[in-house]
N, C-alpha and C. Protein backbone atom coordinates (compact mmCIF):
# COMPACT_ATOMS: atom_id res chain seq x y z
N UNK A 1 10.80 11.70 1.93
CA UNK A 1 9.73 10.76 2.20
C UNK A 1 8.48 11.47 2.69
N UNK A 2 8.57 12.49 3.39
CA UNK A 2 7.54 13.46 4.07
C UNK A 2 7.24 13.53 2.74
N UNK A 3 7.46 13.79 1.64
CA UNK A 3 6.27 14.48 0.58
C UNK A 3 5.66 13.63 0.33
N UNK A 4 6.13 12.69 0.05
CA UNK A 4 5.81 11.30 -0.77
C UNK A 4 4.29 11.26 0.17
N UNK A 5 4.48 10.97 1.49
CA UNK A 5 3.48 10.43 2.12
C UNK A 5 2.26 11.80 2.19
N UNK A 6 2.89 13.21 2.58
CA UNK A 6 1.69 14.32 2.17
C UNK A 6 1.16 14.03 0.75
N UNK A 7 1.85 13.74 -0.51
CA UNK A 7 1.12 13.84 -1.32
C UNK A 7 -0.20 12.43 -1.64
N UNK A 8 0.11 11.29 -0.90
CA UNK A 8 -0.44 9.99 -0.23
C UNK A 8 -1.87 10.74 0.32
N UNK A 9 -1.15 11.00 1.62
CA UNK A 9 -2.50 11.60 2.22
C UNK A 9 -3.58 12.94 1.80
N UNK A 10 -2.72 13.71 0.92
CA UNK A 10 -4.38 14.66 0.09
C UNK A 10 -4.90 13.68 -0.12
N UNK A 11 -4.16 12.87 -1.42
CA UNK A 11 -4.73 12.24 -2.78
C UNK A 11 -6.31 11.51 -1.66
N UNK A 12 -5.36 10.68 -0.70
CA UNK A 12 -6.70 10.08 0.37
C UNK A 12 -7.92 10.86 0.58
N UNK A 13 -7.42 12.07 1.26
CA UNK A 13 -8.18 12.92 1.46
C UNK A 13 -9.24 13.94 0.36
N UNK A 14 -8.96 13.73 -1.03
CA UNK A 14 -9.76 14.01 -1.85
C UNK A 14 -10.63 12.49 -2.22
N UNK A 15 -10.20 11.12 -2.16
CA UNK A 15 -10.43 10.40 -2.17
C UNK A 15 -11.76 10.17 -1.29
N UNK A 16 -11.82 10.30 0.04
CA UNK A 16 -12.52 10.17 1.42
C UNK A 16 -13.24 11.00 1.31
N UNK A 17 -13.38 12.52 0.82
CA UNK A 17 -14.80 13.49 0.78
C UNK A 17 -15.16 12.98 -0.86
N UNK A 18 -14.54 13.05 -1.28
CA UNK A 18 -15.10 12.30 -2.95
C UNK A 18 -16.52 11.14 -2.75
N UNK A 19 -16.08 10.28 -1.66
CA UNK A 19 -16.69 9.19 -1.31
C UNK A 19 -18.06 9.44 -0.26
N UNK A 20 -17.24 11.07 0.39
CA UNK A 20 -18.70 10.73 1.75
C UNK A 20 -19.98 11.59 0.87
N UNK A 21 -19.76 12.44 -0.32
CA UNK A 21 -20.62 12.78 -0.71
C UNK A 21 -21.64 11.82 -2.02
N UNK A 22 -20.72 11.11 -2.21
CA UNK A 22 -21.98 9.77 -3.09
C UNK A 22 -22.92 9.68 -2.37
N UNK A 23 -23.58 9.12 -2.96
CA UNK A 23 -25.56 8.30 -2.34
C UNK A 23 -24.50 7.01 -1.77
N UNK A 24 -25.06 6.67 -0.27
CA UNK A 24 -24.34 5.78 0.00
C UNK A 24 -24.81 4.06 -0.70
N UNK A 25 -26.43 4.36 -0.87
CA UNK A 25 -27.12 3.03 -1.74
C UNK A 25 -26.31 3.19 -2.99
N UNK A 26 -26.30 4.05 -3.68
CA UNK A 26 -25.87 4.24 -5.24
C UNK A 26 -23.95 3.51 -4.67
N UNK A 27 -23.19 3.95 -3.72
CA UNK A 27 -21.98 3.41 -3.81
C UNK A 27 -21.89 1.90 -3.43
N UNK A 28 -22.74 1.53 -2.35
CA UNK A 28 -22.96 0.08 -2.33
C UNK A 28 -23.00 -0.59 -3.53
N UNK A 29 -24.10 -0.27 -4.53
CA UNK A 29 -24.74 -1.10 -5.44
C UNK A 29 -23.41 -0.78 -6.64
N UNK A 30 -22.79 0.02 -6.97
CA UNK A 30 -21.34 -0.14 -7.80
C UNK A 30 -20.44 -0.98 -6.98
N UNK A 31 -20.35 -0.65 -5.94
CA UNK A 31 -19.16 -1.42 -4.86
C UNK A 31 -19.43 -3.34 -5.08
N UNK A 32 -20.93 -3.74 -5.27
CA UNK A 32 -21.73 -5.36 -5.55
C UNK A 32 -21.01 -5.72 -6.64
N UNK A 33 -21.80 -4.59 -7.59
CA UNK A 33 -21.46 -4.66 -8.81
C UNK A 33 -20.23 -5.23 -9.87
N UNK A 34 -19.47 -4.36 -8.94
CA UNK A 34 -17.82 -4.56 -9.08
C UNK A 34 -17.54 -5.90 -8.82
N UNK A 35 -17.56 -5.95 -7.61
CA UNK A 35 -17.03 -6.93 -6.83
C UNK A 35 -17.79 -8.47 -7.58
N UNK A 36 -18.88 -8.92 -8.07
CA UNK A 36 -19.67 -9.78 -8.40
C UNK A 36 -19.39 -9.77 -9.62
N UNK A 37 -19.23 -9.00 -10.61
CA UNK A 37 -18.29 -8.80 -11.75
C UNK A 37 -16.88 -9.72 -11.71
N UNK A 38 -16.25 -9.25 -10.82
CA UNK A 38 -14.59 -9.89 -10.45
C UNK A 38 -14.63 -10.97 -10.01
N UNK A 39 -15.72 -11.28 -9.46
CA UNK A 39 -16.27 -12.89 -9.26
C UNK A 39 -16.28 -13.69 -10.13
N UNK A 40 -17.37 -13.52 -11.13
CA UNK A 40 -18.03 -14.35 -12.06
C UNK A 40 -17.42 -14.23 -12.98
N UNK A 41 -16.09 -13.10 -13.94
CA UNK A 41 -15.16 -12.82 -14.74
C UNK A 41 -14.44 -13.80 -14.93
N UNK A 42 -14.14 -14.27 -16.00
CA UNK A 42 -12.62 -15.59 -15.70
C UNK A 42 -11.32 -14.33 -16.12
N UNK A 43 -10.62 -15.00 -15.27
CA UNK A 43 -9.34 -15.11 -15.24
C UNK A 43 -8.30 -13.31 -15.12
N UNK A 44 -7.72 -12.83 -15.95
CA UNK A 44 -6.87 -11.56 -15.75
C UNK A 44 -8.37 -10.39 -15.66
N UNK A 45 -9.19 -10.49 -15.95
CA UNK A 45 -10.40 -9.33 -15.84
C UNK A 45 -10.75 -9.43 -14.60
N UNK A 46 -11.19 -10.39 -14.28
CA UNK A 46 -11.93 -10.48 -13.06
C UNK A 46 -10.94 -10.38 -11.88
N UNK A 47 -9.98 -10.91 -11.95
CA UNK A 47 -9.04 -10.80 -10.71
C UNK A 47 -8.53 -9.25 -11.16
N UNK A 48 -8.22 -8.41 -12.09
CA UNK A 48 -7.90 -6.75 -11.84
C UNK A 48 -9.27 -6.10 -11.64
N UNK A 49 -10.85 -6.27 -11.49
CA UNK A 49 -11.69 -5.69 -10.44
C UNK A 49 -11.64 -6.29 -9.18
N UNK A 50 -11.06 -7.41 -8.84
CA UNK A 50 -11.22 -7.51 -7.93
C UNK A 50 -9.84 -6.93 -6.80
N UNK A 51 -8.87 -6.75 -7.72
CA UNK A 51 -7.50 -6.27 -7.15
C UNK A 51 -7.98 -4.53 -6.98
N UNK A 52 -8.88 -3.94 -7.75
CA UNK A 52 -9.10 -2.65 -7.78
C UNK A 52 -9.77 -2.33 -6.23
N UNK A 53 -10.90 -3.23 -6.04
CA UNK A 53 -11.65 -3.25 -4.77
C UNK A 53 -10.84 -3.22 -3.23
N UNK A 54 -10.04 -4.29 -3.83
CA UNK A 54 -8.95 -4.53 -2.92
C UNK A 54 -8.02 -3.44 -2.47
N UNK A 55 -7.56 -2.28 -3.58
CA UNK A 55 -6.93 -1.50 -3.38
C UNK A 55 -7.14 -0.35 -2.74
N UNK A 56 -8.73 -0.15 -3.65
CA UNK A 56 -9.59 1.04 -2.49
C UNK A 56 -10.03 0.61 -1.42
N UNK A 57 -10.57 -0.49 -1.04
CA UNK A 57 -11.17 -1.04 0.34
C UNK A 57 -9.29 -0.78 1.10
N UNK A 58 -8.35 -1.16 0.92
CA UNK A 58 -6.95 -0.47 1.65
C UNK A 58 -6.75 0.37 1.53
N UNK A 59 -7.11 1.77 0.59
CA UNK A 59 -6.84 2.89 1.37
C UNK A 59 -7.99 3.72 2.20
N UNK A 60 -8.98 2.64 2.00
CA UNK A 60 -10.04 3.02 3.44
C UNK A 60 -9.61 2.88 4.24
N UNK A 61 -9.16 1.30 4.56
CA UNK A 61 -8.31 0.64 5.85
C UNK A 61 -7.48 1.46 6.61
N UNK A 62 -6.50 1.94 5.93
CA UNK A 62 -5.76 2.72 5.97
C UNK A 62 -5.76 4.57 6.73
N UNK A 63 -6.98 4.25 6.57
CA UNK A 63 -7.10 6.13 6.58
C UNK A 63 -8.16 5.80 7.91
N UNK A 64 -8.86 5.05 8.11
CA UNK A 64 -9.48 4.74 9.47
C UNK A 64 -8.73 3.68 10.44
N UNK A 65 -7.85 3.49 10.65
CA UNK A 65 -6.88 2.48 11.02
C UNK A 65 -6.45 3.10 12.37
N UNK A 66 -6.34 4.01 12.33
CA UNK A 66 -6.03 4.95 13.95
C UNK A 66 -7.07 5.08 14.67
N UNK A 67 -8.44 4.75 14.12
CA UNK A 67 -9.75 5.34 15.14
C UNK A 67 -10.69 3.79 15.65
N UNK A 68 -9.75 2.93 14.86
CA UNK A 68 -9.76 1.21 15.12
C UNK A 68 -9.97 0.66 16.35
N UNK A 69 -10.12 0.01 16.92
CA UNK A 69 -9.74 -1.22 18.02
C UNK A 69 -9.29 -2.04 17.18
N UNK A 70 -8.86 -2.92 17.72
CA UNK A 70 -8.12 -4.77 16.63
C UNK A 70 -9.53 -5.21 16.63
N UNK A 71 -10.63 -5.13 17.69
CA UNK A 71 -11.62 -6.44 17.10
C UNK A 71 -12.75 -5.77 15.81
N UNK A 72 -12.47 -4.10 15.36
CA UNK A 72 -12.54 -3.42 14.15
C UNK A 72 -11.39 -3.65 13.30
N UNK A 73 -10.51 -4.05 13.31
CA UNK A 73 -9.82 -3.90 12.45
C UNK A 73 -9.57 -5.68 11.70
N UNK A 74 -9.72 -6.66 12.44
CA UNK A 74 -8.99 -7.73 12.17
C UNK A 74 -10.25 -8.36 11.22
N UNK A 75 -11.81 -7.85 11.10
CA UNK A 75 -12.50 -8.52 9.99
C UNK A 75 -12.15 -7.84 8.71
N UNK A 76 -11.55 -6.80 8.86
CA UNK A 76 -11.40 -5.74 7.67
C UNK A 76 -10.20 -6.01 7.23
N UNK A 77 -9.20 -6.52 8.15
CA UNK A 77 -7.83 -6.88 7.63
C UNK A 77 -8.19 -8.63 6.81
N UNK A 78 -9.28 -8.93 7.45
CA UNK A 78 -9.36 -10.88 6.75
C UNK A 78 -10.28 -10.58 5.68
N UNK A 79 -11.50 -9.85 5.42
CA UNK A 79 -11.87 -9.23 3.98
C UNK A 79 -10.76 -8.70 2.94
N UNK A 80 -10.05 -8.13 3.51
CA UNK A 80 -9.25 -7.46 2.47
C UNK A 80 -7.83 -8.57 1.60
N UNK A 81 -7.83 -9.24 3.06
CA UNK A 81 -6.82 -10.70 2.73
C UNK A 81 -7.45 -11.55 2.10
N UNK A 82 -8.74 -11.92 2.11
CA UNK A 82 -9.61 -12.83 1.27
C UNK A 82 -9.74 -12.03 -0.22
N UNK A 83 -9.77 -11.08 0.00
CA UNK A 83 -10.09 -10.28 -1.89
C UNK A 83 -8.64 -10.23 -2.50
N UNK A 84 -7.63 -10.30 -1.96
CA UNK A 84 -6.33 -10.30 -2.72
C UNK A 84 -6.34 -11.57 -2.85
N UNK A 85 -6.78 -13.02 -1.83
CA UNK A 85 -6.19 -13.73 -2.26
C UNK A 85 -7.09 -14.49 -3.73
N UNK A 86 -8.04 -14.37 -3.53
CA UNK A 86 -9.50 -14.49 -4.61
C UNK A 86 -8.75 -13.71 -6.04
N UNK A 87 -8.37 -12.62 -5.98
CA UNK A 87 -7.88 -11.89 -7.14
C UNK A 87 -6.75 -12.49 -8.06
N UNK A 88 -5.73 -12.93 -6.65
CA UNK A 88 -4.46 -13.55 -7.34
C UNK A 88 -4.73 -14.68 -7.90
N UNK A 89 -5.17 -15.75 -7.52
CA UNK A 89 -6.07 -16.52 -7.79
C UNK A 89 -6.31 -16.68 -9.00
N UNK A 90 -7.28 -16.04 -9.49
CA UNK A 90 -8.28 -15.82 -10.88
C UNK A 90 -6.73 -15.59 -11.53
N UNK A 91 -5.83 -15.29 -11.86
CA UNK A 91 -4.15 -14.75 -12.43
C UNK A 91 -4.12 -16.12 -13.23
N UNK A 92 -4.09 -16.61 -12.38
CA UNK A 92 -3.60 -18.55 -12.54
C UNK A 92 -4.94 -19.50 -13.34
């Protein structure tokens, strides 16, 4: 299981400098993009960008989750619960 989770945490960790070196305007405006896309999409398209968002916005969660308080963590845990449930959603 130790590997499983080292190989978890590079992948993060190439993931997380991958990310701090974007233009942070240029990652916002794909991050809209996306997300307003998965919105306005009907049905299996729009709910898998919006499940994608969902997946990277959790392994953000995830990887800053130790440097948290709960009253940081619990809007990020109800964003992230609102985009799965919006995603599953659009399925149906």
């Amino acid at each position: 299981m130790s590997t499983n989770t080292s190989a978890v945490g590079r992948w993060l960790a190439v993931l997380l400098v991958f990310l701090s070196r974007v233009p942070r305007t240029g990652l916002f405006l794909v991050s809209l993009a996306i997300v307003l896309a998965g919105l306005f999409l009907p049905g299996a398209v729009g709910g898998a960008l919006l499940l994608v968002v969902a997946v990277l916005a959790g392994l953000i969660c995830a990887a800053t989750w130790p440097l948290l308080t709960w009253a940081r963590r619990l809007p990020q845990l109800l964003a992230l619960g609102l985009t799965v449930a919006i995603a599953v959603a659009k399925f149906f």
